[in-house]
Protein backbone atom coordinates (compact mmCIF):
# COMPACT_ATOMS: atom_id res chain seq x y z
CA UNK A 1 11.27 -23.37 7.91
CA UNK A 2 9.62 -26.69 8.12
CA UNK A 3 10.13 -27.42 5.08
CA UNK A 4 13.34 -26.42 2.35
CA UNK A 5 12.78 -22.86 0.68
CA UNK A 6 12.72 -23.11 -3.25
CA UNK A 7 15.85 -21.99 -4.98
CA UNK A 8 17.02 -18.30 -4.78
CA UNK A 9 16.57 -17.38 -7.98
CA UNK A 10 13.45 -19.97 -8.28
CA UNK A 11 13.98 -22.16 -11.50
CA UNK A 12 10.57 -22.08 -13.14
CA UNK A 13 9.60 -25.06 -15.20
CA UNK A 14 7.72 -23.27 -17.61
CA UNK A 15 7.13 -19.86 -19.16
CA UNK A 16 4.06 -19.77 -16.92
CA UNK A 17 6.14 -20.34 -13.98
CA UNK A 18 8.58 -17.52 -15.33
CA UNK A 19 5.77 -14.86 -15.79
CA UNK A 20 4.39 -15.73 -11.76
CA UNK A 21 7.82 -15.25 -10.57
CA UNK A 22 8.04 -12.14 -12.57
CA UNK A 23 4.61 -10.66 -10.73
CA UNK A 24 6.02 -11.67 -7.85
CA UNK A 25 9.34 -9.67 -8.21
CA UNK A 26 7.44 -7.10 -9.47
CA UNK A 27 5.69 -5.92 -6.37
CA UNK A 28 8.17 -6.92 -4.24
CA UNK A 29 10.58 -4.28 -6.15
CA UNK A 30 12.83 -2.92 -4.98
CA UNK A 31 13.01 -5.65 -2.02
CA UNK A 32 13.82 -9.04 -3.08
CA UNK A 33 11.96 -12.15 -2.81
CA UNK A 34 11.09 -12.82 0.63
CA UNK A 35 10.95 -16.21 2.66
CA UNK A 36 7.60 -16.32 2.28
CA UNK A 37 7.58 -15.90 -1.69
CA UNK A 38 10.14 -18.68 -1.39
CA UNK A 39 8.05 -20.96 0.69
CA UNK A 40 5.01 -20.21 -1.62
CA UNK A 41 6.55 -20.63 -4.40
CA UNK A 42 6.56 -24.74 -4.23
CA UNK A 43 2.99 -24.24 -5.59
CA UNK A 44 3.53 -21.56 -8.32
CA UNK A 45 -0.34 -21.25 -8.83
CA UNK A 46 -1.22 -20.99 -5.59
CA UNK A 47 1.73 -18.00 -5.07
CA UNK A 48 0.46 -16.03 -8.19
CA UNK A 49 -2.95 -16.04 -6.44
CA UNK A 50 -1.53 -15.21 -3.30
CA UNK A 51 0.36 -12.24 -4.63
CA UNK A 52 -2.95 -10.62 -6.64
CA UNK A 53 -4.93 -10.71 -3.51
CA UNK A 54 -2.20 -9.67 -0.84
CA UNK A 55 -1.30 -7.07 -3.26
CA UNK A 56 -4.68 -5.15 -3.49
CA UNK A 57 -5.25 -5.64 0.40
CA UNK A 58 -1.69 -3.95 0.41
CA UNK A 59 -1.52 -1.04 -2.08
CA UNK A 60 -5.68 -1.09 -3.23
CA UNK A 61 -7.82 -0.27 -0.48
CA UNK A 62 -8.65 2.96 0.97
CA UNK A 63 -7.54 2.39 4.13
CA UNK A 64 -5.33 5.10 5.45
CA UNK A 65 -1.60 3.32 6.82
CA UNK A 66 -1.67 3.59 10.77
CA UNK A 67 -5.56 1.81 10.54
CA UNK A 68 -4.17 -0.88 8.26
CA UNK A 69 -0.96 -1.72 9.61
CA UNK A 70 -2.59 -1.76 13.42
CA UNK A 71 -4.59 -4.43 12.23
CA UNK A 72 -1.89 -6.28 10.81
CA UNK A 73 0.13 -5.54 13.61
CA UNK A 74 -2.51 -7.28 15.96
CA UNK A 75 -3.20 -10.26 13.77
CA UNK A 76 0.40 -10.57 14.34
CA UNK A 77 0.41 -10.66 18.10
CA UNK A 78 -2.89 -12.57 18.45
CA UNK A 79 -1.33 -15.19 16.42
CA UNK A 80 2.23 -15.22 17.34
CA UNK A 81 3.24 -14.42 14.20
CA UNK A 82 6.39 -12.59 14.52
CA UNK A 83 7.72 -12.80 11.40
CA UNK A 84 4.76 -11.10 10.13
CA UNK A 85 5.50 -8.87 13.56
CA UNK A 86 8.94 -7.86 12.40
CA UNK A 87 7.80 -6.91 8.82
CA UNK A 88 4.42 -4.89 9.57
CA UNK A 89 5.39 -3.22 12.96
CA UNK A 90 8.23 -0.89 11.06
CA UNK A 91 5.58 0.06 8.65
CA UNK A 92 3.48 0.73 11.53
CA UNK A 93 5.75 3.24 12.92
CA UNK A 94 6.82 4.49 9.58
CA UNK A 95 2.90 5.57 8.90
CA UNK A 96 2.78 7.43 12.39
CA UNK A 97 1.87 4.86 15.13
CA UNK A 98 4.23 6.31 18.27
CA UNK A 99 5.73 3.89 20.56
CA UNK A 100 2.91 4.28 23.28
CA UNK A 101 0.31 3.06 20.61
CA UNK A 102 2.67 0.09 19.39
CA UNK A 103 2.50 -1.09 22.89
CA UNK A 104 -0.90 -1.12 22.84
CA UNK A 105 -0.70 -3.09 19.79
CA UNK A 106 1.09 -6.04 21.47
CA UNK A 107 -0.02 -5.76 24.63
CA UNK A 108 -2.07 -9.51 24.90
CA UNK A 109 -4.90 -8.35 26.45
CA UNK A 110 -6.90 -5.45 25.07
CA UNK A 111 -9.61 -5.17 27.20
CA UNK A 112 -9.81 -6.42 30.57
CA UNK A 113 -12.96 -9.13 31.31
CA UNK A 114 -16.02 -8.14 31.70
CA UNK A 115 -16.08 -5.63 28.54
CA UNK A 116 -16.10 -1.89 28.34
CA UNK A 117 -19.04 -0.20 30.04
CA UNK A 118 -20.05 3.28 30.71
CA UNK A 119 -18.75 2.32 34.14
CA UNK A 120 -15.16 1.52 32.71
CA UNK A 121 -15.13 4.46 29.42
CA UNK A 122 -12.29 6.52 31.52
CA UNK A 123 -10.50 3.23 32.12
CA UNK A 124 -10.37 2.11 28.62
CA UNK A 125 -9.57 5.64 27.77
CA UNK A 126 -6.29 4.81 29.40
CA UNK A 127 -5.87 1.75 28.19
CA UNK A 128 -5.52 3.07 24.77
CA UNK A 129 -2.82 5.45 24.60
CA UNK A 130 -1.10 6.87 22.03
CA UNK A 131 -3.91 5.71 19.38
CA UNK A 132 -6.98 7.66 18.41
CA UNK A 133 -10.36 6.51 18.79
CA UNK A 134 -10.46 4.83 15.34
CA UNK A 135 -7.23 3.28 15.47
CA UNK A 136 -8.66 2.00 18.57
CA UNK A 137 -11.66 0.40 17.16
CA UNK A 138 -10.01 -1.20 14.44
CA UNK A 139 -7.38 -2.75 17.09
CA UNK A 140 -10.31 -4.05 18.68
CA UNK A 141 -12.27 -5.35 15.53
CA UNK A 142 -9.17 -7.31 14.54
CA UNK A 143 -8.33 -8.55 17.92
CA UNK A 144 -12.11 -9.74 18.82
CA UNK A 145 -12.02 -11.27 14.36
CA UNK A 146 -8.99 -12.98 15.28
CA UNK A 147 -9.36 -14.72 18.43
CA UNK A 148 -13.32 -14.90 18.57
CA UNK A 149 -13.50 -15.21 14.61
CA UNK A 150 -17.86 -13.45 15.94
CA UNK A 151 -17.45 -9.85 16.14
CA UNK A 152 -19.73 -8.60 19.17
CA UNK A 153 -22.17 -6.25 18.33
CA UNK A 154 -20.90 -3.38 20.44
CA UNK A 155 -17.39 -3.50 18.83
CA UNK A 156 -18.96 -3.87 15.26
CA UNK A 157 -21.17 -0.03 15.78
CA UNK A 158 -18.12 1.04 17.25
CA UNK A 159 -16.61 0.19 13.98
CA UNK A 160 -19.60 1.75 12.14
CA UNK A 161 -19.02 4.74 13.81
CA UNK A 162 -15.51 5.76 12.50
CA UNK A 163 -15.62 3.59 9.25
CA UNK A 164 -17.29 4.04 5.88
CA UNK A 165 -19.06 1.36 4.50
CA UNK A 166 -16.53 0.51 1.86
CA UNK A 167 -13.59 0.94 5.07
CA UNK A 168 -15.68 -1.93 7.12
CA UNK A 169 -15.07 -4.42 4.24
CA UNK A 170 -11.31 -3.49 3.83
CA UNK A 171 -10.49 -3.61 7.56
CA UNK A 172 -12.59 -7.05 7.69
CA UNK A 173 -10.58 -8.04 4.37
CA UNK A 174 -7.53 -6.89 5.84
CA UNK A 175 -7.88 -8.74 8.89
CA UNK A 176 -9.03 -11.97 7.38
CA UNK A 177 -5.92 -11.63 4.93
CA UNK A 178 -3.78 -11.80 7.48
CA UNK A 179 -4.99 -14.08 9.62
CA UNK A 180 -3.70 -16.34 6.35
CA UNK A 181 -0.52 -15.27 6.24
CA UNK A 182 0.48 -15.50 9.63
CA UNK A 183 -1.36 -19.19 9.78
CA UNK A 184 0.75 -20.36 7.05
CA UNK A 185 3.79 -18.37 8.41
CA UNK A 186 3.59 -20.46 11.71
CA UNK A 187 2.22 -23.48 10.56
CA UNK A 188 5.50 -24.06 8.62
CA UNK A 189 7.78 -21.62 10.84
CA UNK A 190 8.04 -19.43 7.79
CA UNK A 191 11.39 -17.04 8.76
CA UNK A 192 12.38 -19.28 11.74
CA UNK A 193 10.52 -16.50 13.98
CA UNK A 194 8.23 -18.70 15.99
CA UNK A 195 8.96 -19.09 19.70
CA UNK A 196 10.19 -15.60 19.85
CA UNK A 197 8.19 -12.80 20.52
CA UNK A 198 7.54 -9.09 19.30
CA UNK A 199 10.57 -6.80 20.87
CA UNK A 200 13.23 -9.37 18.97
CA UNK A 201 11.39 -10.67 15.74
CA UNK A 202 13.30 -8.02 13.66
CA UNK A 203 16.51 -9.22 15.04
């Protein structure tokens, strides 16, 4: 951490400041505050906002778990987030995602160049194992929102394909979410996790 982590317990300066760390703790339960909470919470406001919108991207959309962890997951990797790695990857695997479709996840390049035409469909077939075809799509989606920020229009009716209306805004939510996390987890080394990589971020 770039920067010293507030005091564990935090030592609000108001009964404001008590009531954020309170939501805080609350849907953290029955985990406790987390380096990030603790990094956060040098700007109370601004990690009482923070835990209202994670929280419904978390527990309030209709995402099923393997779709929305994937995309965390991949934000993760894209970024070199690892500390977000280490905490979403478990969850991944705890919703379903087998170990052939986690290293799909991390692999760094999705797609080789040149895209994925008719002429390469049996290719890419094999180059997503272990996931289904929307689990797929969604990887893609959040890779090409992450690291192209413009979504190309064949990945985006892919998307359409598999995903309800409702399901395109959550997975674009989702992705955007956590593309603010893991910016702020790097930019101030949130975890000490940067410079190491996704088979020892848990470690």
């Amino acid at each position: 951490m770039r920067i010293p982590y507030v005091p564990n317990p935090p030592q609000p300066a108001s009964k404001d400041e008590a009531a954020i760390i309170s939501r805080i703790a609350a849907r953290r339960a029955p985990r406790p505050l987390q380096p990030l909470d603790l990094a956060l919470l040098h700007s109370p406001p601004v990690a009482d906002g923070w835990n209202s919108f994670l929280g419904a991207i978390r527990t309030r959309t209709t995402l099923d778990a393997r779709s929305r962890e994937i995309a965390i997951c991949r934000v993760a990797v894209c970024n070199g987030a690892w500390y977000e790695w280490g905490h979403h990857a478990p969850l991944a695997r705890e919703a379903g995602v087998s170990e052939a479709g986690m290293g799909v996840v991390k692999r760094e390049v999705l797609v080789p160049e040149g895209g994925e035409g008719e002429e390469e469909k049996a290719e890419a077939e094999g180059l997503r194992t272990g996931l289904s075809e929307r689990e797929w799509v969604v990887l893609r989606y959040a890779d090409e929102m992450t690291r192209n920020v413009k979504v190309s229009e064949e990945v985006f009716e892919a998307l359409r394909k598999v995903c309800s209306e409702r399901e395109i805004v959550e997975v674009t939510a989702t992705v955007a979410a956590y593309n603010c996390v893991s910016r702020f987890l790097v930019a101030l080394d949130v975890g000490e996790r940067n410079g190491t990589g996704p088979d020892d971020a848990g470690h």
